[in-house]
N, C-alpha and C. Protein backbone atom coordinates (compact mmCIF):
# COMPACT_ATOMS: atom_id res chain seq x y z
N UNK A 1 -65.27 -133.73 56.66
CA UNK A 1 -63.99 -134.32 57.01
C UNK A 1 -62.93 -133.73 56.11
N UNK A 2 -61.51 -133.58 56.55
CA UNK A 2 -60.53 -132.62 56.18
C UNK A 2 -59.98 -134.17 55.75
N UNK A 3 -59.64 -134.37 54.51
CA UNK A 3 -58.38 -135.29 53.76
C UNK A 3 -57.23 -134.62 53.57
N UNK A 4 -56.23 -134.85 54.44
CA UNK A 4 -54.98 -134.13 54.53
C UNK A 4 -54.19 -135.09 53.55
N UNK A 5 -53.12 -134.55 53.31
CA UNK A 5 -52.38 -134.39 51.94
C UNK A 5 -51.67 -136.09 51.97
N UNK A 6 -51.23 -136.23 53.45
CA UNK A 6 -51.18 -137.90 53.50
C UNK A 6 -51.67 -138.64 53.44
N UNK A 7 -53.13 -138.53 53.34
CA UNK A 7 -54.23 -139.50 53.04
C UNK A 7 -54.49 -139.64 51.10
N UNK A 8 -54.41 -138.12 50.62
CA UNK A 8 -54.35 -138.07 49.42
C UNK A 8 -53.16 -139.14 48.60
N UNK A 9 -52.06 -138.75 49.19
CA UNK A 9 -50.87 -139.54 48.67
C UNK A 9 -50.89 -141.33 48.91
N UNK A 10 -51.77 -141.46 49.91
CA UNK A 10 -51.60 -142.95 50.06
C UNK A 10 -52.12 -143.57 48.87
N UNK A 11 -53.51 -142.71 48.49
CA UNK A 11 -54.31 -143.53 47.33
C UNK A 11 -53.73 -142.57 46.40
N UNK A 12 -52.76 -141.89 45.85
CA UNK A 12 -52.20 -142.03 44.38
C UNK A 12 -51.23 -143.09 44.17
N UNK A 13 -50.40 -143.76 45.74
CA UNK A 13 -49.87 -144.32 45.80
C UNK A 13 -50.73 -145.95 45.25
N UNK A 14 -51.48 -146.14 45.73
CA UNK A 14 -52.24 -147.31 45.28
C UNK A 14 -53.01 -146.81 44.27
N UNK A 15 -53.10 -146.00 43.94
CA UNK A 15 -53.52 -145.75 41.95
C UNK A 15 -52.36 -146.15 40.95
N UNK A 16 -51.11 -145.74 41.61
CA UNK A 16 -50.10 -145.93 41.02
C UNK A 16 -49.74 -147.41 40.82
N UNK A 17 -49.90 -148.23 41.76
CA UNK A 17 -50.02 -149.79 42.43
C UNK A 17 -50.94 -150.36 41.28
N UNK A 18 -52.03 -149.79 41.21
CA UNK A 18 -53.25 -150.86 40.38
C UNK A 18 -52.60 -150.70 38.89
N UNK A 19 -51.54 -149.17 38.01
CA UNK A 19 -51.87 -149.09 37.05
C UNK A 19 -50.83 -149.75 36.80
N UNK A 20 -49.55 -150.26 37.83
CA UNK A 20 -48.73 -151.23 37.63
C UNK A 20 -49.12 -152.41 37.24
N UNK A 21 -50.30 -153.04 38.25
CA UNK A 21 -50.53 -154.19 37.93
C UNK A 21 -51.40 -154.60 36.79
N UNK A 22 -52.06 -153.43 36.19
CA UNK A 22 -52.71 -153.86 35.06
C UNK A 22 -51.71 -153.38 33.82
N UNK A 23 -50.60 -153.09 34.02
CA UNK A 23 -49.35 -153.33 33.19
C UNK A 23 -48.74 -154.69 33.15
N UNK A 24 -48.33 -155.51 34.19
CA UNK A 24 -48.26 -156.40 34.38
C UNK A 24 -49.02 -157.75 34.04
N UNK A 25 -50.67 -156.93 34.00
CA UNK A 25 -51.37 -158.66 33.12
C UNK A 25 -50.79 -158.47 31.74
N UNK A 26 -51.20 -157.04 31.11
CA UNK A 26 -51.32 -156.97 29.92
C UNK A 26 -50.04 -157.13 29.21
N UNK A 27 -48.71 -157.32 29.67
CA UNK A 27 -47.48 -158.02 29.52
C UNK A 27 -47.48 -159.42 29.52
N UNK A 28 -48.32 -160.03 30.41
CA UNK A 28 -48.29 -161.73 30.73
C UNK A 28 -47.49 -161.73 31.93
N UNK A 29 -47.28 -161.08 32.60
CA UNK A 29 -46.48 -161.23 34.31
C UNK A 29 -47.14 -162.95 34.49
N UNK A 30 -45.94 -163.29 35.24
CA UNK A 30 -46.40 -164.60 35.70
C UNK A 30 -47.75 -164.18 37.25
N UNK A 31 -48.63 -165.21 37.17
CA UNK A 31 -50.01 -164.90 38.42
C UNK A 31 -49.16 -164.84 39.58
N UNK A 32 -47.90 -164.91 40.19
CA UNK A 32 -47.80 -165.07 41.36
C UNK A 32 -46.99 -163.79 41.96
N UNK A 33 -46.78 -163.03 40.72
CA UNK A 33 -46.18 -161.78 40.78
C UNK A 33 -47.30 -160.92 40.59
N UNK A 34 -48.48 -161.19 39.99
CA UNK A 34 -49.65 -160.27 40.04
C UNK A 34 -50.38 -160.36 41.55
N UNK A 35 -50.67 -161.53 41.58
CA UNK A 35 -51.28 -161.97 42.65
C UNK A 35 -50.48 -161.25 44.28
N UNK A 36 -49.26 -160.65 43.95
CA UNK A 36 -48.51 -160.63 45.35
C UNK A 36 -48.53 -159.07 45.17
N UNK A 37 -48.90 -158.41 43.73
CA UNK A 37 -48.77 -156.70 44.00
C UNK A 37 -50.48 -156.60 44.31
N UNK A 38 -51.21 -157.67 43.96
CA UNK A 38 -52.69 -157.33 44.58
C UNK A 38 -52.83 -157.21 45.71
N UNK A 39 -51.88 -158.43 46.28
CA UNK A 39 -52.01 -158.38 47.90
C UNK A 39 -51.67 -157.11 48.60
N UNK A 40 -50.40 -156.58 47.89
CA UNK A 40 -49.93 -155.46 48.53
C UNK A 40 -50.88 -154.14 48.16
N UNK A 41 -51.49 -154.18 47.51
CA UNK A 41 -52.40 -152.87 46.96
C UNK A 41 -53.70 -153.23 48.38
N UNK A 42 -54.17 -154.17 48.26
CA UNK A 42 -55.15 -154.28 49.57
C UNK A 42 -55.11 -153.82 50.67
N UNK A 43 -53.21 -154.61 51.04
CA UNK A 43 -53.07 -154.21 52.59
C UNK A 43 -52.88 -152.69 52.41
N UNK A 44 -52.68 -151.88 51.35
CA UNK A 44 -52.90 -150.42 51.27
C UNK A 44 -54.03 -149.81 51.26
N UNK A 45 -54.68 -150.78 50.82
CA UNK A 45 -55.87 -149.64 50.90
C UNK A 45 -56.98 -149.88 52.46
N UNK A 46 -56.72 -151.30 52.69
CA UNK A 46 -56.81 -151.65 54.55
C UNK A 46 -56.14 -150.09 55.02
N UNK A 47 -54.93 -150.43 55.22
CA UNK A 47 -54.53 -149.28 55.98
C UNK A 47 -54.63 -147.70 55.70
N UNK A 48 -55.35 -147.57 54.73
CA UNK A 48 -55.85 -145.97 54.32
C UNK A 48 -57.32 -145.85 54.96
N UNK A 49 -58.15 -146.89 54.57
CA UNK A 49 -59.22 -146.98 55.99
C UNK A 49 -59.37 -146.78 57.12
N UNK A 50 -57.92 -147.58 57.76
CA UNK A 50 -57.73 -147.32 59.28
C UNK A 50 -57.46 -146.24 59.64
N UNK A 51 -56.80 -145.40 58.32
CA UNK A 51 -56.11 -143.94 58.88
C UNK A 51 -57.52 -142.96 59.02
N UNK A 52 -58.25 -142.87 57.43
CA UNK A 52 -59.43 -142.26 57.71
C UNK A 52 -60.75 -142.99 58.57
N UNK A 53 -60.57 -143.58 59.12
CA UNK A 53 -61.63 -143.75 59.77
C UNK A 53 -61.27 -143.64 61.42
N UNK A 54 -60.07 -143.71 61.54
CA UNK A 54 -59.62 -143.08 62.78
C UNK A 54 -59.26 -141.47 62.70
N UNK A 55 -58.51 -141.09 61.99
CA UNK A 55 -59.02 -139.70 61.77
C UNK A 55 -60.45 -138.93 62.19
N UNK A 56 -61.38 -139.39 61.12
CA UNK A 56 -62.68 -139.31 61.61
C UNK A 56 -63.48 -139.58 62.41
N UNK A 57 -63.09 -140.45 63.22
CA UNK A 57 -63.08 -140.73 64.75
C UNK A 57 -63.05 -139.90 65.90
N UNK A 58 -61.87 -139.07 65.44
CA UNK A 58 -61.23 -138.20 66.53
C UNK A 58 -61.58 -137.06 65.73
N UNK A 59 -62.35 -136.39 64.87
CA UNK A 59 -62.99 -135.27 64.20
C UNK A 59 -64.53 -135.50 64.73
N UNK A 60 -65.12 -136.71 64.85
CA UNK A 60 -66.70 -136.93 65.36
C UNK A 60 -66.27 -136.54 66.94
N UNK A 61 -65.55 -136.82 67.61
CA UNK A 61 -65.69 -136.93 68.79
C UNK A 61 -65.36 -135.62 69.43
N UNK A 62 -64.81 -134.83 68.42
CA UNK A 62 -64.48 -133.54 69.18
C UNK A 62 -65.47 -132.68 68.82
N UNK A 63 -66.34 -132.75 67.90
CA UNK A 63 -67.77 -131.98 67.22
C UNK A 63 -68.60 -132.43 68.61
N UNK A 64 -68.80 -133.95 68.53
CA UNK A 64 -69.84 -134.35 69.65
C UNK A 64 -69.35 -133.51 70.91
N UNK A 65 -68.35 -133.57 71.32
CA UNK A 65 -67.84 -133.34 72.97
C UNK A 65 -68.18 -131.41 73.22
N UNK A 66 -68.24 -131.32 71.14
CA UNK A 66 -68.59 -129.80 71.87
C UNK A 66 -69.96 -129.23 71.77
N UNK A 67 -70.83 -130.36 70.89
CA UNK A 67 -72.08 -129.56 70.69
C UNK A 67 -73.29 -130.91 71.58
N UNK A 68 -72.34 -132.19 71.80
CA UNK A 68 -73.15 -132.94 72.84
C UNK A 68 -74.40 -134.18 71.93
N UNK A 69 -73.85 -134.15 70.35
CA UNK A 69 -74.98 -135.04 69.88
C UNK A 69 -74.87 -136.17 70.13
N UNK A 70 -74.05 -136.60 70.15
CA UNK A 70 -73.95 -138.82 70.38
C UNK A 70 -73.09 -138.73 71.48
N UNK A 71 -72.86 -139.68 72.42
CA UNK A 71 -72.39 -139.84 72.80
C UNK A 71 -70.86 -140.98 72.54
N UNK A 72 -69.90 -140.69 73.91
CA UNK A 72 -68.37 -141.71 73.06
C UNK A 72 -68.98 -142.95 72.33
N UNK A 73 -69.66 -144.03 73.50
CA UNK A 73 -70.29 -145.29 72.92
C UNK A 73 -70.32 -145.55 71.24
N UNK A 74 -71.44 -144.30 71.16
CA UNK A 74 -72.33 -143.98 69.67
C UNK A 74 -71.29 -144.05 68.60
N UNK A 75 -70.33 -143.29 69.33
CA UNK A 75 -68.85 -142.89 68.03
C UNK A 75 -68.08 -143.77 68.07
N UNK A 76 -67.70 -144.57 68.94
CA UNK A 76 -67.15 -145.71 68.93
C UNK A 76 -67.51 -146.59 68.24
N UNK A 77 -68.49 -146.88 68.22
CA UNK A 77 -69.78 -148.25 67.52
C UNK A 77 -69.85 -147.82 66.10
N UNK A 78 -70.24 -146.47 65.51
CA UNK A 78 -69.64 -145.92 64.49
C UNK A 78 -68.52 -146.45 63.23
N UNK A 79 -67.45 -146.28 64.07
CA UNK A 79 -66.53 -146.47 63.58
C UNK A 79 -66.12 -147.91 63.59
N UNK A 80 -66.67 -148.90 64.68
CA UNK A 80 -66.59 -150.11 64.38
C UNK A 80 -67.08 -150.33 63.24
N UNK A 81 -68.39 -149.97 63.02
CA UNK A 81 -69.35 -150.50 62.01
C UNK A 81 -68.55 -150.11 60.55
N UNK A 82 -68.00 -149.21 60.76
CA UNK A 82 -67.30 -148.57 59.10
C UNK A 82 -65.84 -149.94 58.91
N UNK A 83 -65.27 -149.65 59.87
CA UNK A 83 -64.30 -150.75 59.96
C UNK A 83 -64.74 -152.35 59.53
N UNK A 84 -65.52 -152.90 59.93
CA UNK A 84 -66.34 -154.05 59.91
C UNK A 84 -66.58 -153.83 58.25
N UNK A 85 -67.46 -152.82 57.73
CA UNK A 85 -68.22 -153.16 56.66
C UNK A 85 -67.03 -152.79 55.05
N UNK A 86 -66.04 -152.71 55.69
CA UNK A 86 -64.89 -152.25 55.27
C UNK A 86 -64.29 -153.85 54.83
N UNK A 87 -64.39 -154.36 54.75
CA UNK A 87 -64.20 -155.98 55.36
C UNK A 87 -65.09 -156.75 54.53
């Protein structure tokens, strides 16, 4: 799988996110200002999942469609399962 340069940037972006927030304990940030950049670091890294695993979705399915190993179903179910265990 090819990690293109926007996928790279999302997670320096949430590297950047976590080293905030462990700036933030080690200051004494009040919990509800930590607690709300955690939230936002999650729903980032949720949505860096969705990108690579749909990405890779549509990279399995064009390998399969040309050499015929799984079928759509297979790749579909796949990627549920990554999604799901993602969770």
């Amino acid at each position: 799988m090819d990690y293109n340069d926007q996928m790279k940037n999302r997670v320096k972006r949430i590297e950047g996110q976590l080293r905030g927030i462990l700036k933030m304990m080690e200051e004494g940030k009040d919990c509800k200002q930590v607690i709300t950049q955690l939230t936002a670091t999650r729903s980032a890294i949720d949505r860096t999942i969705g990108v690579i695993v749909s990405s890779n979705l549509v990279d399995c399915v064009q390998k399969a469609n040309d050499t015929g190993e799984k079928s759509m179903e297979e790749l579909v179910q796949e990627a549920v399962n990554l999604l799901v265990k993602s969770r």
